[in-house]
C-alpha atoms as a PDB file:
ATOM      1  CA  UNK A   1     122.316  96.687  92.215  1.00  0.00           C
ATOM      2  CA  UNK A   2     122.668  99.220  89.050  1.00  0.00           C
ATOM      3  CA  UNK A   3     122.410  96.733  86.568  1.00  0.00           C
ATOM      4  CA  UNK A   4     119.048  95.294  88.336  1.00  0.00           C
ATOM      5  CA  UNK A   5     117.373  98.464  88.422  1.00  0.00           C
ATOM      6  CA  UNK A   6     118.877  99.101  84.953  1.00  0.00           C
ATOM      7  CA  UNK A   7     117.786  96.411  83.126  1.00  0.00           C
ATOM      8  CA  UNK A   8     114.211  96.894  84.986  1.00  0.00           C
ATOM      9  CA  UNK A   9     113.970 100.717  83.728  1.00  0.00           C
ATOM     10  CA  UNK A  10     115.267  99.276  80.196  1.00  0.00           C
ATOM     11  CA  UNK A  11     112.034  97.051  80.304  1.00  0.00           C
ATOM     12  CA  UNK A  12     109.728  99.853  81.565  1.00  0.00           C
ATOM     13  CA  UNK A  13     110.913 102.070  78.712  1.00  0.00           C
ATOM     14  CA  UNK A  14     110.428  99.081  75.715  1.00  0.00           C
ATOM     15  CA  UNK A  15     106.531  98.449  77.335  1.00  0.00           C
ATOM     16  CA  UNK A  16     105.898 102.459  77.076  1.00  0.00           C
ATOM     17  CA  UNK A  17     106.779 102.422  73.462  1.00  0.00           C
ATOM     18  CA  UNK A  18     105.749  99.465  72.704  1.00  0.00           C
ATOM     19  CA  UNK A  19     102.123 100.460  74.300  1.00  0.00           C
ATOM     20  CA  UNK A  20     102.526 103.681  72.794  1.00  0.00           C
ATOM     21  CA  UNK A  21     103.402 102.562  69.036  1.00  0.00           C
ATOM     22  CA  UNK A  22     100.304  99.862  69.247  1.00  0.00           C
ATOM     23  CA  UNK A  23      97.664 102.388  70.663  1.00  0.00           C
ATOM     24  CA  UNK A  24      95.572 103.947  67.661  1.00  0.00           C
ATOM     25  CA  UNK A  25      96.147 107.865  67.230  1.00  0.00           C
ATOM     26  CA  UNK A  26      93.327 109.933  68.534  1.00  0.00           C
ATOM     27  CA  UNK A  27      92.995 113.139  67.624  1.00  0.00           C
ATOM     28  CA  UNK A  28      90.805 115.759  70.621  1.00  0.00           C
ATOM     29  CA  UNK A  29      88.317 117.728  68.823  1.00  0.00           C
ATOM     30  CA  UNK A  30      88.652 121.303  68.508  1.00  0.00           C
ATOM     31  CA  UNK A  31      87.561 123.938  70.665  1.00  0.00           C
ATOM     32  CA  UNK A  32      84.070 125.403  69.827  1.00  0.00           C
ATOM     33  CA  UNK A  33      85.994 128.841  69.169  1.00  0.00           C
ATOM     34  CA  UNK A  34      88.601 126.948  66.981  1.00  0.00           C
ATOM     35  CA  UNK A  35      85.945 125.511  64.922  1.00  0.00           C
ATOM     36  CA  UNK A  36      83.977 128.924  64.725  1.00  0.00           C
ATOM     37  CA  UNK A  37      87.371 130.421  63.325  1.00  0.00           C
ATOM     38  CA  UNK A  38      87.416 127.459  60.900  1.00  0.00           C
ATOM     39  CA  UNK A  39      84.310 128.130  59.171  1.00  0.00           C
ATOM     40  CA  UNK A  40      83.195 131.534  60.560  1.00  0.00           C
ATOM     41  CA  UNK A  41      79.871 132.538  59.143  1.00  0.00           C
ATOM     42  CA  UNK A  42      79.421 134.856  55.816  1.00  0.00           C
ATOM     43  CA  UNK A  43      77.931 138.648  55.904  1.00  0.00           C
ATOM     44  CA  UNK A  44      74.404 138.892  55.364  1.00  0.00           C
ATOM     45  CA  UNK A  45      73.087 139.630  51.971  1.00  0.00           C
ATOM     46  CA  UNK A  46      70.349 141.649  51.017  1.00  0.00           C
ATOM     47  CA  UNK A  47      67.070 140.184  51.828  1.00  0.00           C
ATOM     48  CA  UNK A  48      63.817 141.611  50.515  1.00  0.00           C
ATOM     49  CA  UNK A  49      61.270 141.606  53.210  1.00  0.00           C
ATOM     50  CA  UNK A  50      57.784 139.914  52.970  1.00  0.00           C
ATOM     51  CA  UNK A  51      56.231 143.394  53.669  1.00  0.00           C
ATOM     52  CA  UNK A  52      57.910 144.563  50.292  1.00  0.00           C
ATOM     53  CA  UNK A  53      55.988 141.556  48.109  1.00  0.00           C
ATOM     54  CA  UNK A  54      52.935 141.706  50.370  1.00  0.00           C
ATOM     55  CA  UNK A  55      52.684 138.763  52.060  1.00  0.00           C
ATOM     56  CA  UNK A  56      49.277 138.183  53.616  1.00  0.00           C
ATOM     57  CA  UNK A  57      50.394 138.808  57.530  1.00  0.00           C
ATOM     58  CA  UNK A  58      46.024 138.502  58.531  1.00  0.00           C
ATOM     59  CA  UNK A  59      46.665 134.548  56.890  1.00  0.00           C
ATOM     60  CA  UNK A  60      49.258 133.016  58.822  1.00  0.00           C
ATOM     61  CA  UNK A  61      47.736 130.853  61.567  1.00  0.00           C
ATOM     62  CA  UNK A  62      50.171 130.677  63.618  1.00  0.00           C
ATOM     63  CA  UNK A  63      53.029 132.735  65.421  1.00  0.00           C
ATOM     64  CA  UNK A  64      56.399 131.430  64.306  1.00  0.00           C
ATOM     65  CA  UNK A  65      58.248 128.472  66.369  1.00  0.00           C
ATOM     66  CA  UNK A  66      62.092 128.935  66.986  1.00  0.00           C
ATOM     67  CA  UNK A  67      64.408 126.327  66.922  1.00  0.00           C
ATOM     68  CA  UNK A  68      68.507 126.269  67.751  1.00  0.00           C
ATOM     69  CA  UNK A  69      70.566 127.754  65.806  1.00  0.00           C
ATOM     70  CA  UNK A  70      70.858 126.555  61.945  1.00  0.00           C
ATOM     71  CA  UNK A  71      73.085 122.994  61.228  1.00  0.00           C
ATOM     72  CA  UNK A  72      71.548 122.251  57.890  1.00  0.00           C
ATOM     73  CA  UNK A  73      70.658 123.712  54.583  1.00  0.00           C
ATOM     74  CA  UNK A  74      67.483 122.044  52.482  1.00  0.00           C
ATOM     75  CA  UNK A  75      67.645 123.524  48.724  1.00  0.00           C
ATOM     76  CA  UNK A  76      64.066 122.964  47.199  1.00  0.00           C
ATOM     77  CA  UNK A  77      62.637 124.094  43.684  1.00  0.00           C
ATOM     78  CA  UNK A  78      59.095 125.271  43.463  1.00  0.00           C
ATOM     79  CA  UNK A  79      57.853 123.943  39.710  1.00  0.00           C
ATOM     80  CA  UNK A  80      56.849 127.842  38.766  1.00  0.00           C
ATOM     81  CA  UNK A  81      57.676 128.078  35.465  1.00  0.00           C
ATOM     82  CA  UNK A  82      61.355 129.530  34.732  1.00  0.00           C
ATOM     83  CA  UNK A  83      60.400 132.454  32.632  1.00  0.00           C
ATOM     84  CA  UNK A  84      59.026 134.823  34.913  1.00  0.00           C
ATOM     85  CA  UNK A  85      60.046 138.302  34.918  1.00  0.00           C
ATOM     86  CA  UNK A  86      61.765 138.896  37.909  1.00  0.00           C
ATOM     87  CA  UNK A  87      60.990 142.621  38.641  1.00  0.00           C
ATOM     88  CA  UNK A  88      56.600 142.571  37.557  1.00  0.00           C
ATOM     89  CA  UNK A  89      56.147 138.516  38.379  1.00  0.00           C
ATOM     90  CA  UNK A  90      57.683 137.409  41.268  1.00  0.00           C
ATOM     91  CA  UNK A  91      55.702 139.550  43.868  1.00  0.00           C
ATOM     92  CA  UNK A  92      52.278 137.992  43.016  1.00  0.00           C
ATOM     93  CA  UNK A  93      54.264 134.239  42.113  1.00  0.00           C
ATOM     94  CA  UNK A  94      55.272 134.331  46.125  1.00  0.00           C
ATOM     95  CA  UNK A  95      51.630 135.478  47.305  1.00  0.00           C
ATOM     96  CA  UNK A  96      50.022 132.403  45.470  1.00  0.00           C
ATOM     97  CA  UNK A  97      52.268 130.325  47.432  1.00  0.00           C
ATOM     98  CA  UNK A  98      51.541 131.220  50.538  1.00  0.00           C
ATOM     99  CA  UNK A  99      48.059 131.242  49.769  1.00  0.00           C
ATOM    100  CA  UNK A 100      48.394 127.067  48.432  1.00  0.00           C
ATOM    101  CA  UNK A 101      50.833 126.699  51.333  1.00  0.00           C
ATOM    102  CA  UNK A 102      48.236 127.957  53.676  1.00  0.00           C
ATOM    103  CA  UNK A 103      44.642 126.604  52.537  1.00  0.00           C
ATOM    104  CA  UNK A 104      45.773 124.037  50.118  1.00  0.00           C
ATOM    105  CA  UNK A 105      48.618 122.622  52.437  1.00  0.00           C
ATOM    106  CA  UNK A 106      47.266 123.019  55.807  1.00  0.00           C
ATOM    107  CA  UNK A 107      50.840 124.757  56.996  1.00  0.00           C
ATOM    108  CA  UNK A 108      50.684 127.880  59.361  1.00  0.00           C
ATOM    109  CA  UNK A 109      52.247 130.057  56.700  1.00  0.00           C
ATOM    110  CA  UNK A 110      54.764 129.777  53.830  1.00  0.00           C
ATOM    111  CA  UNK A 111      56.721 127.021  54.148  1.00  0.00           C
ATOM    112  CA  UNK A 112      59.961 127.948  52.929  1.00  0.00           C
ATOM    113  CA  UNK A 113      62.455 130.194  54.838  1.00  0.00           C
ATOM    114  CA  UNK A 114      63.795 132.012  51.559  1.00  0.00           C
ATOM    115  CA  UNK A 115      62.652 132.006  48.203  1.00  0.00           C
ATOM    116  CA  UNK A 116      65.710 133.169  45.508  1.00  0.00           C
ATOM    117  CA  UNK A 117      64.186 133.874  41.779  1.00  0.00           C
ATOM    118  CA  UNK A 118      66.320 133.560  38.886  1.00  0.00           C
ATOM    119  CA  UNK A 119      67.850 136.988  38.680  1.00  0.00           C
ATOM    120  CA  UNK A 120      69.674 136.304  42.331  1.00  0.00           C
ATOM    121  CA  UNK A 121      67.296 138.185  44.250  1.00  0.00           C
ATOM    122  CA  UNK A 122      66.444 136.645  47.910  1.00  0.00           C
ATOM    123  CA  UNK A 123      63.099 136.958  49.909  1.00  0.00           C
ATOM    124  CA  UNK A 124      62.157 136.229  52.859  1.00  0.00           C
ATOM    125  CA  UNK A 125      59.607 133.452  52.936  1.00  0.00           C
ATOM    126  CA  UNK A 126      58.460 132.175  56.093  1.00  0.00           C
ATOM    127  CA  UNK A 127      57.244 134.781  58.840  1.00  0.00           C
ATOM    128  CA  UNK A 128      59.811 135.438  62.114  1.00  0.00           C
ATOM    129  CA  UNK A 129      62.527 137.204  61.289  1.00  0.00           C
ATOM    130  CA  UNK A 130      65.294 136.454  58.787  1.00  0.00           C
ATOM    131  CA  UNK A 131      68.096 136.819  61.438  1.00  0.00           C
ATOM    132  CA  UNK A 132      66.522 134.103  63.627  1.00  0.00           C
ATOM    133  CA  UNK A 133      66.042 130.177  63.574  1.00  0.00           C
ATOM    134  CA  UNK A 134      62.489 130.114  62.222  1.00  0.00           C
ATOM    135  CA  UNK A 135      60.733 126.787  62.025  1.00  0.00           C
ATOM    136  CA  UNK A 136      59.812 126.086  58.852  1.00  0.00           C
ATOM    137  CA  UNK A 137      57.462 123.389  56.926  1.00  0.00           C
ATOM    138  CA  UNK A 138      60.140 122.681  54.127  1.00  0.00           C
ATOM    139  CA  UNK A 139      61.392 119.235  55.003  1.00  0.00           C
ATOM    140  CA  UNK A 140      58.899 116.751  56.637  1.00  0.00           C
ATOM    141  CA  UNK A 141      61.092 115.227  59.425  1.00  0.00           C
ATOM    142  CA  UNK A 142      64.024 117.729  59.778  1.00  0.00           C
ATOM    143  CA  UNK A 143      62.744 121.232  59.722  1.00  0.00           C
ATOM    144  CA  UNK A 144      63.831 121.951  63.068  1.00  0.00           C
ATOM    145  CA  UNK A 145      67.969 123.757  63.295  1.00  0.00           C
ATOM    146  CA  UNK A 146      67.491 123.993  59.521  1.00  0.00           C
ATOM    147  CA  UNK A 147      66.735 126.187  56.649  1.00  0.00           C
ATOM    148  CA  UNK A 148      64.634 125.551  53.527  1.00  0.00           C
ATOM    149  CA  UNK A 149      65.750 127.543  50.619  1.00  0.00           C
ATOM    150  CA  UNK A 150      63.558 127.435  47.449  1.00  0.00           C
ATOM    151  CA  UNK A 151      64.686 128.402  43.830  1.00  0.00           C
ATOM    152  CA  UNK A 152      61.625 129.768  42.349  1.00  0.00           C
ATOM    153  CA  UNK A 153      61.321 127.531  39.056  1.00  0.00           C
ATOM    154  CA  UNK A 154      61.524 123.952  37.904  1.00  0.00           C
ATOM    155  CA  UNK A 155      64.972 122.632  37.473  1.00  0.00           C
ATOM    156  CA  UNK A 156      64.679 118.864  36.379  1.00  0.00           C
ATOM    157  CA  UNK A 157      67.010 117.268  33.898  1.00  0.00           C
ATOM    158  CA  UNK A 158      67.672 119.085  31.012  1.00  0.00           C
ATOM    159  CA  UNK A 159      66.926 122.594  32.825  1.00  0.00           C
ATOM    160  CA  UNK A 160      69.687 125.794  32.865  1.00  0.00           C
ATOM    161  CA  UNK A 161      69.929 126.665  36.876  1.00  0.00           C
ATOM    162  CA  UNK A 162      70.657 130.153  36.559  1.00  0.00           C
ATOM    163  CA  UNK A 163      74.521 131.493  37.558  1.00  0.00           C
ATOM    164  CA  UNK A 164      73.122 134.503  39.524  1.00  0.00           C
ATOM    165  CA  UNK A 165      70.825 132.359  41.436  1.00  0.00           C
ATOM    166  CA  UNK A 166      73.002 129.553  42.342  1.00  0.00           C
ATOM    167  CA  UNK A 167      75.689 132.331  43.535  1.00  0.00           C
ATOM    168  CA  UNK A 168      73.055 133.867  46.087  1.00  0.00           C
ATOM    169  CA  UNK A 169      72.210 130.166  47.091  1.00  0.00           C
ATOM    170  CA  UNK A 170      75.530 129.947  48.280  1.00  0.00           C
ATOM    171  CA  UNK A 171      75.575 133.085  49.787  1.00  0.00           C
ATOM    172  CA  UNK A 172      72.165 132.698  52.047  1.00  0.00           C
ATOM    173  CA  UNK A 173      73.864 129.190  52.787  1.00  0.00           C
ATOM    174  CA  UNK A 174      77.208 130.273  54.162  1.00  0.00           C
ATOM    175  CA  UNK A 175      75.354 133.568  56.021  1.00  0.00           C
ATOM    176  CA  UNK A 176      72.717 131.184  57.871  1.00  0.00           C
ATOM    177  CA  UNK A 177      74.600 128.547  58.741  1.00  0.00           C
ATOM    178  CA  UNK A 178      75.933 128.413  62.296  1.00  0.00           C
ATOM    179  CA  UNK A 179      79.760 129.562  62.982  1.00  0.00           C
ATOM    180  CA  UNK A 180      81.554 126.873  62.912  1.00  0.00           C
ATOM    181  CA  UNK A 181      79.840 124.333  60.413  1.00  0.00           C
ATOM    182  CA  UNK A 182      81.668 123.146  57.100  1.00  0.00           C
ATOM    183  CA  UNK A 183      79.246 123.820  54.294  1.00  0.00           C
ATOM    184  CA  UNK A 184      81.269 120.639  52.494  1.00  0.00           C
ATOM    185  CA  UNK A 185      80.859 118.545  55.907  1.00  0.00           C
ATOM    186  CA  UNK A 186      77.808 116.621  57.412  1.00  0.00           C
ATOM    187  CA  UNK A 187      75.896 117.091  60.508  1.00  0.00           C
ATOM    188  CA  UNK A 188      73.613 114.820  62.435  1.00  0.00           C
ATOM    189  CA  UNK A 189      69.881 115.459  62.809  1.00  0.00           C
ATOM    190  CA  UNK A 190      67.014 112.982  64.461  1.00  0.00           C
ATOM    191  CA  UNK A 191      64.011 112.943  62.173  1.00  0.00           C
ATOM    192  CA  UNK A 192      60.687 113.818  63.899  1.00  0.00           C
ATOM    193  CA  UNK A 193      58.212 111.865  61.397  1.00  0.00           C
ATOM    194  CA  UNK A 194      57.751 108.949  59.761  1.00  0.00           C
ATOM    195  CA  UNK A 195      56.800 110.242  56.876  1.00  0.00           C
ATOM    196  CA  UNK A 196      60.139 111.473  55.886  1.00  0.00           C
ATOM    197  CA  UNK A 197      62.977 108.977  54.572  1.00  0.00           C
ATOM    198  CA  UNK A 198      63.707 107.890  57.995  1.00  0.00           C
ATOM    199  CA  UNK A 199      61.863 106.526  60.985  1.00  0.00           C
ATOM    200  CA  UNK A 200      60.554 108.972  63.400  1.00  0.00           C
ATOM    201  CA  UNK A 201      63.528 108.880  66.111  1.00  0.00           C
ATOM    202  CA  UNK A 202      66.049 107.594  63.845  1.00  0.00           C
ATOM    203  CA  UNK A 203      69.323 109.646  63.956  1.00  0.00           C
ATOM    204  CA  UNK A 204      70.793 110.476  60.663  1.00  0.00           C
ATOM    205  CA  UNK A 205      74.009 111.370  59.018  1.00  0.00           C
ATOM    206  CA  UNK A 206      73.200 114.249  56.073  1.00  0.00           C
ATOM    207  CA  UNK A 207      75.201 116.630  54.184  1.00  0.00           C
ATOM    208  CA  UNK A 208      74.915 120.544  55.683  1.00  0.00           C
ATOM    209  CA  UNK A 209      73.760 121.308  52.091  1.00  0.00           C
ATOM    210  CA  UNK A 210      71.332 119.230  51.341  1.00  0.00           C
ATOM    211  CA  UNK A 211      68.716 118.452  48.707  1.00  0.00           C
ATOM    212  CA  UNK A 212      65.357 117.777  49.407  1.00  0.00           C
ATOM    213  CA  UNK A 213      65.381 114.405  48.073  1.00  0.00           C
ATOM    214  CA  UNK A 214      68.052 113.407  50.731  1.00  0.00           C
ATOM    215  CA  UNK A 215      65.501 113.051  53.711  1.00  0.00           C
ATOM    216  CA  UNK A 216      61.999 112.521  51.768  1.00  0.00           C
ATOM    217  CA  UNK A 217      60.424 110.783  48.909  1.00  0.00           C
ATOM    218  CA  UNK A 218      60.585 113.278  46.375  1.00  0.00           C
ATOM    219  CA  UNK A 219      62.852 114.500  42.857  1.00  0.00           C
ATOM    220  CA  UNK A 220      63.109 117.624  44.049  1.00  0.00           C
ATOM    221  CA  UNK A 221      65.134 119.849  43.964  1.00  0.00           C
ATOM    222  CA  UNK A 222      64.950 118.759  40.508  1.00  0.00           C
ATOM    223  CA  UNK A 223      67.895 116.556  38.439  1.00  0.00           C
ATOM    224  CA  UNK A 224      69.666 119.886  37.561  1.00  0.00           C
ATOM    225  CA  UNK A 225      69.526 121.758  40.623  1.00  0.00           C
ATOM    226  CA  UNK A 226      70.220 118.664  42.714  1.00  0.00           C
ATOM    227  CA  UNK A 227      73.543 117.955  40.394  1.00  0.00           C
ATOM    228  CA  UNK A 228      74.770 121.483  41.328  1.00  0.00           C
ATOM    229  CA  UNK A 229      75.058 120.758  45.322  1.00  0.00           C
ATOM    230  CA  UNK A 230      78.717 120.356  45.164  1.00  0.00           C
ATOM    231  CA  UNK A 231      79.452 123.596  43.709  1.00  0.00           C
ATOM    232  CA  UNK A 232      77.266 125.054  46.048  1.00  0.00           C
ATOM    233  CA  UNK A 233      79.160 123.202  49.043  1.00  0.00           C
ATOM    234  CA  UNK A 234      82.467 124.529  47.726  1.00  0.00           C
ATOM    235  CA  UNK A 235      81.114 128.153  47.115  1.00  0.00           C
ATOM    236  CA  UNK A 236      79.277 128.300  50.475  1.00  0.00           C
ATOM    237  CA  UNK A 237      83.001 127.423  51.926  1.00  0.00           C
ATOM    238  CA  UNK A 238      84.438 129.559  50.287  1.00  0.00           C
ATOM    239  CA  UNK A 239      82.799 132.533  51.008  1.00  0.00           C
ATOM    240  CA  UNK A 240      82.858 132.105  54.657  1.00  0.00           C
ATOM    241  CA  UNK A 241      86.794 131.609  54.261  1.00  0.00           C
ATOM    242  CA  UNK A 242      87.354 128.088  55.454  1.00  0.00           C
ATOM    243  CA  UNK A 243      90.949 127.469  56.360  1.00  0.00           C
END
């Protein structure tokens, strides 16, 4: 009788680990509040405000559209020329773009969420408040749960990125970003129009930091700024103290 039942739990056992040994590991995904820890998101820099370079508010056509909360980062350059002075030029550069943006462009208002000059200095671009997930008209296809972040300048092959603006890059990145999101990781995003890279409906695997060449038929953000993404990843993870 033992040595039945024995010999029966004996074969029990070597199925279990044989089952168990031959099954693939699978690993459960973490917790939303784990993964917020993981990559919680950065303090807010400063941020000048559109009513500080005069945006024209009586232009904008439209009230802004929100969207969920910010998965992606877009990094675009604008073609200004790089030597502007950033204190006496930049205030009228910014109001001539939301002028083209607006009658030349046919977009509600200023397409980009944030426009960084040379000197490091951030402004807000688009209308709707720079704490919120503002719709923006910076990435034809995926401008909805992202940001668009212009460097004012052109920044094709052969062109200096400046240090101080590439640092406050990283640091609008890793402040509007969603808790939880690895700047170095990728997210999936559904473009909305054909006219981008992808077919309308066609989900899509994309870094968080992104350039805008990634989703739509374009060299921008230019050869040199483009070539700096992975220091930006790395920076924008570091300063929201991935671990």
């Amino acid at each position: 009788m033992w040595p039945r039942r024995l010999k029966l739990a004996t074969a029990i056992w070597s199925v279990a680990v044989l089952v168990t040994c031959a099954a693939p590991a699978q690993r459960a995904p973490l917790p939303r509040h784990h993964q917020a820890a993981a990559f919680p998101a950065a303090p807010r820099p400063a941020i000048v405000g559109r009513q500080v370079w005069r945006a024209d508010e009586k232009a904008v056509r439209e009230k802004p559209v929100y969207t969920g909360s910010v998965q992606a980062v877009f990094l675009h350059h604008t073609l200004h020329s790089n030597n502007y002075d950033c204190a006496a030029d930049v205030p009228a550069m910014l109001q001539s773009m939301e002028k083209h943006h607006i009658d030349d462009m046919g977009w509600d208002d200023l397409g980009y969420n944030f426009v960084v000059d040379r000197c490091g200095t951030i402004y807000e671009g688009r209308a709707g408040g720079v704490d919120l997930a503002v719709k923006g008209s910076h990435t034809k296809g995926f401008n909805a749960r992202s940001v668009g972040i212009a460097a004012l300048g052109h920044f094709e092959e052969g062109q200096e990125v400046p240090r101080p603006m590439l640092r406050a890059i990283a640091t609008l990145a890793a402040w509007k970003l969603r808790p939880g999101v690895d700047p170095k990781g990728r997210t999936r995003m559904v473009s909305s129009s054909g006219e981008s890279r992808y077919p309308k409906g066609t989900p899509v695997e994309l870094n968080v930091i992104s350039g805008h060449r990634d989703e739509y038929e374009t060299t921008c953000p230019g050869a040199a700024l483009y070539e700096a993404l992975p220091w930006l990843r790395e920076e924008a993870a570091r300063l929201r103290g991935a671990r």
